[in-house]
C-alpha atoms as a PDB file:
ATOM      1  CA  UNK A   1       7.209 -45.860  37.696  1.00  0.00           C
ATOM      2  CA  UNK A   2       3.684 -44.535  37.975  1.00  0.00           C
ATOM      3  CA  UNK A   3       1.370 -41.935  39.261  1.00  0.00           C
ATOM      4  CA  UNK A   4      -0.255 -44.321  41.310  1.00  0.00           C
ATOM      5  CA  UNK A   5       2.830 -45.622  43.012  1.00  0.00           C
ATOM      6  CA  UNK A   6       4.471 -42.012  43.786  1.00  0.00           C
ATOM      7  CA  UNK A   7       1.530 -41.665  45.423  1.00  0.00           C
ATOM      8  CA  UNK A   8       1.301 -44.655  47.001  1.00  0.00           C
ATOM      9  CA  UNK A   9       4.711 -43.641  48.175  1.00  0.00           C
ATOM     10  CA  UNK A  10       3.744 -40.868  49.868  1.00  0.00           C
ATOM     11  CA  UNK A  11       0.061 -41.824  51.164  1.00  0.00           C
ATOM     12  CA  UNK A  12       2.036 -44.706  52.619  1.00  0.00           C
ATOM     13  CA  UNK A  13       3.959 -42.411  55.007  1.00  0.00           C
ATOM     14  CA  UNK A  14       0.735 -40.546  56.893  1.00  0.00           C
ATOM     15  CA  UNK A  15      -2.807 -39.260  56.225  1.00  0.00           C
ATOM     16  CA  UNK A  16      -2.686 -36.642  53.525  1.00  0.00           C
ATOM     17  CA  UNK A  17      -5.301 -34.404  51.481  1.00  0.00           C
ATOM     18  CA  UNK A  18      -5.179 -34.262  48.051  1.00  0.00           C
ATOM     19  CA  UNK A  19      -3.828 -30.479  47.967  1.00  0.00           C
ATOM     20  CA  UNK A  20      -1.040 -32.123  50.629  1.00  0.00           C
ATOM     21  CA  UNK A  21       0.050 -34.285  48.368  1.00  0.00           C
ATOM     22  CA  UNK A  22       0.146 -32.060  45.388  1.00  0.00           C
ATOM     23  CA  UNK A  23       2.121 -29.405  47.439  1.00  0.00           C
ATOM     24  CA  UNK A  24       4.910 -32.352  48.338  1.00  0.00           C
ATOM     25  CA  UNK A  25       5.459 -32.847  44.672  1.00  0.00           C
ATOM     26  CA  UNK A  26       5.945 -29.338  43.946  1.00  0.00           C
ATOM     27  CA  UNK A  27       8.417 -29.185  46.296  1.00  0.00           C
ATOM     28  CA  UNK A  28      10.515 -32.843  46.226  1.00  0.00           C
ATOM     29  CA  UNK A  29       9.002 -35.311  44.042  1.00  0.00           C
ATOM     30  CA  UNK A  30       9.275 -32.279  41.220  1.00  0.00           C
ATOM     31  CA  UNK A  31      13.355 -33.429  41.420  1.00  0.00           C
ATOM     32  CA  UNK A  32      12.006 -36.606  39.226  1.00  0.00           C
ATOM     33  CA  UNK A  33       8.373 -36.999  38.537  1.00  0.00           C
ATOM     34  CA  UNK A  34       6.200 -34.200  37.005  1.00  0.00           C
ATOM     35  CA  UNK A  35       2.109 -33.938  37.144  1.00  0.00           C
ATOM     36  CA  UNK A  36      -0.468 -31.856  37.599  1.00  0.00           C
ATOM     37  CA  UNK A  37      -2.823 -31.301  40.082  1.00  0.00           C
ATOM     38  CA  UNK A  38      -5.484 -32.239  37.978  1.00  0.00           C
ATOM     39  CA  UNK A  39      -3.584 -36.090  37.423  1.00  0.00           C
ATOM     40  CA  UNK A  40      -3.218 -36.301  41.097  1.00  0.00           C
ATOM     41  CA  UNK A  41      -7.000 -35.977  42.362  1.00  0.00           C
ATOM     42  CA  UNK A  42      -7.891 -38.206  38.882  1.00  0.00           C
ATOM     43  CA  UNK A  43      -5.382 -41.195  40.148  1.00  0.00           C
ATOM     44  CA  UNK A  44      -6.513 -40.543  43.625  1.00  0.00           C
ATOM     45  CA  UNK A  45      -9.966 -41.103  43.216  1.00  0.00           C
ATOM     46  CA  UNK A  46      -9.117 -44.209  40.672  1.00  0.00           C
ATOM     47  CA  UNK A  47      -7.042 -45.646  43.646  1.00  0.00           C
ATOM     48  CA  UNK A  48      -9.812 -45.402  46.275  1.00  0.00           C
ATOM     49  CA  UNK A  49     -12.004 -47.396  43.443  1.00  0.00           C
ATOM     50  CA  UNK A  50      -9.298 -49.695  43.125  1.00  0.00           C
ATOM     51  CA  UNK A  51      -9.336 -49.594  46.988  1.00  0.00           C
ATOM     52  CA  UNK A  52      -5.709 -49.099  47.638  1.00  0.00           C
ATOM     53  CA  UNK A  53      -6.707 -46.074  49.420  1.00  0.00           C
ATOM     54  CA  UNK A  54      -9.211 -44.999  51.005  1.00  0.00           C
ATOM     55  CA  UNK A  55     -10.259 -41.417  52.534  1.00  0.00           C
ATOM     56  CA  UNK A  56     -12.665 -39.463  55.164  1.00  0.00           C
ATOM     57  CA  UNK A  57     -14.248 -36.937  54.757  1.00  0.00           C
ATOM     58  CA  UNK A  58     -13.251 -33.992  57.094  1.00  0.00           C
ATOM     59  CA  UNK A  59     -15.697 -30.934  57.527  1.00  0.00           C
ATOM     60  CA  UNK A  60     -14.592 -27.563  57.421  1.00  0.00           C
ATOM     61  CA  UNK A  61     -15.340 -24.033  58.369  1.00  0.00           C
ATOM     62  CA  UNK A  62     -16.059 -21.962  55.481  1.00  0.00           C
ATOM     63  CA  UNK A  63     -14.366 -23.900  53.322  1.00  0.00           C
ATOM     64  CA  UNK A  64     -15.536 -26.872  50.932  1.00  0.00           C
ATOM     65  CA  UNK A  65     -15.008 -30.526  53.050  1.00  0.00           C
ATOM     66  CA  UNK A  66     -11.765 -32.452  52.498  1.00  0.00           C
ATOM     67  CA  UNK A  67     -10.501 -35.796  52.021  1.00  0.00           C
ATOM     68  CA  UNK A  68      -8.013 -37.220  54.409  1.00  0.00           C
ATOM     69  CA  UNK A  69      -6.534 -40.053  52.400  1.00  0.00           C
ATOM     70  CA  UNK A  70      -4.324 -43.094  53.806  1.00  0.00           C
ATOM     71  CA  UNK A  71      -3.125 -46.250  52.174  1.00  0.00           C
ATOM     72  CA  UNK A  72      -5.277 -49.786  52.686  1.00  0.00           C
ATOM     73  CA  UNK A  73      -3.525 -53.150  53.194  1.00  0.00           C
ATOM     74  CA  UNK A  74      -4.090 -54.098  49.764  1.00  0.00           C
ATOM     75  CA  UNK A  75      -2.513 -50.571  48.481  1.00  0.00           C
ATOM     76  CA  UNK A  76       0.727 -51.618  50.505  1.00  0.00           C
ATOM     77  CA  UNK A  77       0.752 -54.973  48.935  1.00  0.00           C
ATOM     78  CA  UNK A  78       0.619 -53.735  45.322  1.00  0.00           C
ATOM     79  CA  UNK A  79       3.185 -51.118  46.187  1.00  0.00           C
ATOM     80  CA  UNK A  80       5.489 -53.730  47.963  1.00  0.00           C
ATOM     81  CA  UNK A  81       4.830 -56.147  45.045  1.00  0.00           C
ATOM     82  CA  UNK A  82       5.805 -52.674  42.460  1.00  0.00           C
ATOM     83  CA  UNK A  83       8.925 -51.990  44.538  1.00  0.00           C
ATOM     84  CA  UNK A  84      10.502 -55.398  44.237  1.00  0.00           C
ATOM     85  CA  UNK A  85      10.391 -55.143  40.527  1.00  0.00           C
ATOM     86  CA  UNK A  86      13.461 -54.130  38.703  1.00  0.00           C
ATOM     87  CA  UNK A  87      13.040 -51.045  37.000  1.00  0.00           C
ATOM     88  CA  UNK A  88      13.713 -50.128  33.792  1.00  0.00           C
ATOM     89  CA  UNK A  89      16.285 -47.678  32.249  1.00  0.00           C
ATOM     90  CA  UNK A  90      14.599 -44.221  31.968  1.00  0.00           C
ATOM     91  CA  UNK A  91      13.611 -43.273  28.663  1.00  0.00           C
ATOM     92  CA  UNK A  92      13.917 -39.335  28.067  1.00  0.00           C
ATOM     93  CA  UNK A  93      11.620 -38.107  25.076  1.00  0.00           C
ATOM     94  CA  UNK A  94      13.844 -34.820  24.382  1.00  0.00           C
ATOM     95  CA  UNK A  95      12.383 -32.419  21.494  1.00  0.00           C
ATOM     96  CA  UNK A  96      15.984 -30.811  21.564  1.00  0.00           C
ATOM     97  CA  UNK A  97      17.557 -34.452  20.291  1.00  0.00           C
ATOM     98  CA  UNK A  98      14.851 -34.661  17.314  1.00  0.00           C
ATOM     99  CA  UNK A  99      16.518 -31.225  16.310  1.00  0.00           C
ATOM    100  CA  UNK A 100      19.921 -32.223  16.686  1.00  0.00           C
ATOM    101  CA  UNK A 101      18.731 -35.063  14.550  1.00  0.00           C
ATOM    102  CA  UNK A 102      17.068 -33.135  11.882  1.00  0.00           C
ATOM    103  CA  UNK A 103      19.118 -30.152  12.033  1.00  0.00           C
ATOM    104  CA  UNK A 104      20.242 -30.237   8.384  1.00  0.00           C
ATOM    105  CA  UNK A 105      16.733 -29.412   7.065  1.00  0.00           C
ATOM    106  CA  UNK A 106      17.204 -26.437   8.860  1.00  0.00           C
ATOM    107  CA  UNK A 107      20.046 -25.192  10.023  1.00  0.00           C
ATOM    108  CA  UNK A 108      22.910 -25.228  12.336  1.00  0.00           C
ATOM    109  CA  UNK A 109      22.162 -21.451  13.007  1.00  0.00           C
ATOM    110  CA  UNK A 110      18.650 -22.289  14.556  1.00  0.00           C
ATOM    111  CA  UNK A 111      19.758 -25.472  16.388  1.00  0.00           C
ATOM    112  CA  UNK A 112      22.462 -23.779  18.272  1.00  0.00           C
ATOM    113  CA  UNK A 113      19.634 -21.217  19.227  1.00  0.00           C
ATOM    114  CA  UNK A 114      17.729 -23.379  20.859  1.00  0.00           C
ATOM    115  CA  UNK A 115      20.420 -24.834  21.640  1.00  0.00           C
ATOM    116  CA  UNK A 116      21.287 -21.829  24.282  1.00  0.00           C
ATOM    117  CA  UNK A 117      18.005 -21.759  24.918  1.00  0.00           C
ATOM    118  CA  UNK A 118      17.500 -24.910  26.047  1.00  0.00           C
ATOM    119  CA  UNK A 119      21.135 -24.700  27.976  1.00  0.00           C
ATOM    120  CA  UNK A 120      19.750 -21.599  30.103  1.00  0.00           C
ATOM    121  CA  UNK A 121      16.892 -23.561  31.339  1.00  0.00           C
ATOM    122  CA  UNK A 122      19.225 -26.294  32.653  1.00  0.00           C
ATOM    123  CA  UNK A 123      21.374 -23.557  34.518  1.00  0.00           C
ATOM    124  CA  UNK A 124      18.675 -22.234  35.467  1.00  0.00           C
ATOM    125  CA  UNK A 125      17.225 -25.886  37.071  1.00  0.00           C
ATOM    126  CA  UNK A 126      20.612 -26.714  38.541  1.00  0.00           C
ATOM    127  CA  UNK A 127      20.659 -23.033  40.237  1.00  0.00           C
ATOM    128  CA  UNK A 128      17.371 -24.149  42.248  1.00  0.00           C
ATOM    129  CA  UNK A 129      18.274 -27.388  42.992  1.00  0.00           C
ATOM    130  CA  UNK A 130      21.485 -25.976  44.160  1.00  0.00           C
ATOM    131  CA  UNK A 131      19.655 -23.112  46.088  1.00  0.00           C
ATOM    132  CA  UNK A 132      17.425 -26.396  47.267  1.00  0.00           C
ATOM    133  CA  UNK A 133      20.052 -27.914  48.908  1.00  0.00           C
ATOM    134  CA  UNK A 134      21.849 -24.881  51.270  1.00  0.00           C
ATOM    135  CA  UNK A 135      18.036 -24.568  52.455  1.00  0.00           C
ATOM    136  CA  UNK A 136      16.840 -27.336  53.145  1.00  0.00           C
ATOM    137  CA  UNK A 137      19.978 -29.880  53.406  1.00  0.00           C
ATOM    138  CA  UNK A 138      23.325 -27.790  54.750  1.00  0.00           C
ATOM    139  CA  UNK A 139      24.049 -30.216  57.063  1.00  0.00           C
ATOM    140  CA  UNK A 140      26.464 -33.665  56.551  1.00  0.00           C
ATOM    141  CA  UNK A 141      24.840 -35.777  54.742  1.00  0.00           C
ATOM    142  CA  UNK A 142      25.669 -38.020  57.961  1.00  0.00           C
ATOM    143  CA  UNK A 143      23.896 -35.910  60.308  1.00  0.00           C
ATOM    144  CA  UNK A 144      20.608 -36.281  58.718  1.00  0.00           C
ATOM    145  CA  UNK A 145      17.607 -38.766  59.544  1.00  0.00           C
ATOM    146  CA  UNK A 146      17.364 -42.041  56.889  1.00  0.00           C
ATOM    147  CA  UNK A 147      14.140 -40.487  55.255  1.00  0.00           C
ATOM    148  CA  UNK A 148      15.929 -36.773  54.909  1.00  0.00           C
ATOM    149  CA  UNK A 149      18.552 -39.111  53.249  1.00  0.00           C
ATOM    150  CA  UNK A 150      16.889 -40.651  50.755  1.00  0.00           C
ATOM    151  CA  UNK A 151      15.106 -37.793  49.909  1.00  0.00           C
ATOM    152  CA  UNK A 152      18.425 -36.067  49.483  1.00  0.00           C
ATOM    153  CA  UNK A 153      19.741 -38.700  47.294  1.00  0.00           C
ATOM    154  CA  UNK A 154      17.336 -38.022  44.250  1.00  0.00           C
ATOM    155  CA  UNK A 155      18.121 -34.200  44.376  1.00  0.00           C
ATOM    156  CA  UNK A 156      21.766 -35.056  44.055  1.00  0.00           C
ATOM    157  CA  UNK A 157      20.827 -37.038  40.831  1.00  0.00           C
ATOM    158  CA  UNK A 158      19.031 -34.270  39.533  1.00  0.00           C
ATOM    159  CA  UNK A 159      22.150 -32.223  40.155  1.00  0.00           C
ATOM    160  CA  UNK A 160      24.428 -34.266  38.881  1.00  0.00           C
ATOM    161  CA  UNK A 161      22.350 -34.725  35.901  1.00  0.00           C
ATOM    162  CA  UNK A 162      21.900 -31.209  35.168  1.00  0.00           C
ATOM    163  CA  UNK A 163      25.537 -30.572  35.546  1.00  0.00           C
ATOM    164  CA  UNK A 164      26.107 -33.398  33.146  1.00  0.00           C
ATOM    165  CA  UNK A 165      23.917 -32.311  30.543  1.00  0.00           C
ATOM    166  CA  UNK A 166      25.466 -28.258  30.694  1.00  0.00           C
ATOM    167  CA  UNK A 167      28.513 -30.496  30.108  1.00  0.00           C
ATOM    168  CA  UNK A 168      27.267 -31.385  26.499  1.00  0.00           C
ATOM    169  CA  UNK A 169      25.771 -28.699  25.587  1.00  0.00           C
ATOM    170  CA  UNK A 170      29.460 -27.101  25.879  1.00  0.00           C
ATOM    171  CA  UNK A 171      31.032 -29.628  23.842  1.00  0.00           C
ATOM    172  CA  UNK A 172      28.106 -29.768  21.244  1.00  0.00           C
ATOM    173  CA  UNK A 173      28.127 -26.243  20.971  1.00  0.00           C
ATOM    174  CA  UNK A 174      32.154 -26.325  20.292  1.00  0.00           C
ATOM    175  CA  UNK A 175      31.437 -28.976  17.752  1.00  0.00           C
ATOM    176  CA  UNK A 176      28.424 -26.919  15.656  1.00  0.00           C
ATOM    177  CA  UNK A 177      30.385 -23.373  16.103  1.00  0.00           C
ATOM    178  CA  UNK A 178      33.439 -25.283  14.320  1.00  0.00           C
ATOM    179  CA  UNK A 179      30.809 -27.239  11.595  1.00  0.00           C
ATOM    180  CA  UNK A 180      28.723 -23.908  11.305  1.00  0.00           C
END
């Protein structure tokens, strides 16, 4: 996956603004895709180039003019065409696994440091998706609209992932306390 097709994704739904866009991925896209401001109006303005989006320009009192961006008919072609491709497994490029790895040069004592470091900053994740969730989706899951749905679905993966990885820690920190 891509910039350009997350935000394909969501310029497909309805006119947005740049700062619209960037405030949707601070709050959901955020579960699984991370960028900056700065990324989003650069891949923006290489789409409309590209011409898989295009914008106007809406004038505004006391305020610098905005872009209202929506998605062309070649844009939803080349995100169709990206969807039907099988994705890949994710690749996760973790500094705490190059420690684990290199741990002996060292030592145990620092790696289980930032070991608990790194282990309070997953609790910590978990507790807001968690807190997420009672907000924003207390209802049955079978109550909700298909979009709230799907939406849903990739904040229970984050969850479940979160809770998976506080599962390791706890059984690699067992193993290095007994190896320490």
């Amino acid at each position: 996956m891509s910039l350009k097709h997350l935000i394909l994704a969501v310029v497909g739904t309805r006119p947005v603004t740049g700062y619209e866009i960037t405030k949707e991925f601070d709050e959901v896209a955020g579960f699984y895709w991370r960028a900056t401001h700065q990324q989003v109006y650069r891949e923006l303005a290489a789409l409309a180039e590209a011409g898989l989006v295009r914008f106007k320009e809406v004038e505004q009192q006391g305020k610098p003019d905005k872009k209202v961006y929506t998605i062309t008919a070649k844009g939803r072609r080349a995100f169709a065409d990206w969807f039907r491709e099988p994705p890949e497994p994710p690749r996760v490029a973790d500094p705490l696994m190059i420690k684990f790895f290199a741990a002996e040069l060292v030592g145990i004592e620092d790696l289980c440091a930032q070991l608990a470091l790194a282990r309070e900053r997953h609790a910590a994740l978990l507790a807001t998706y968690e807190a997420i969730v009672a907000k924003h989706y207390a209802e049955p899951v079978e109550e909700m609209p298909r979009w709230k749905k799907l939406i849903y679905l990739t904040l229970r993966l984050g969850i479940t992932r979160e809770r998976a990885w506080l599962c390791w820690a706890e059984e690699s920190e067992r193993v290095l306390r007994a190896c320490a």
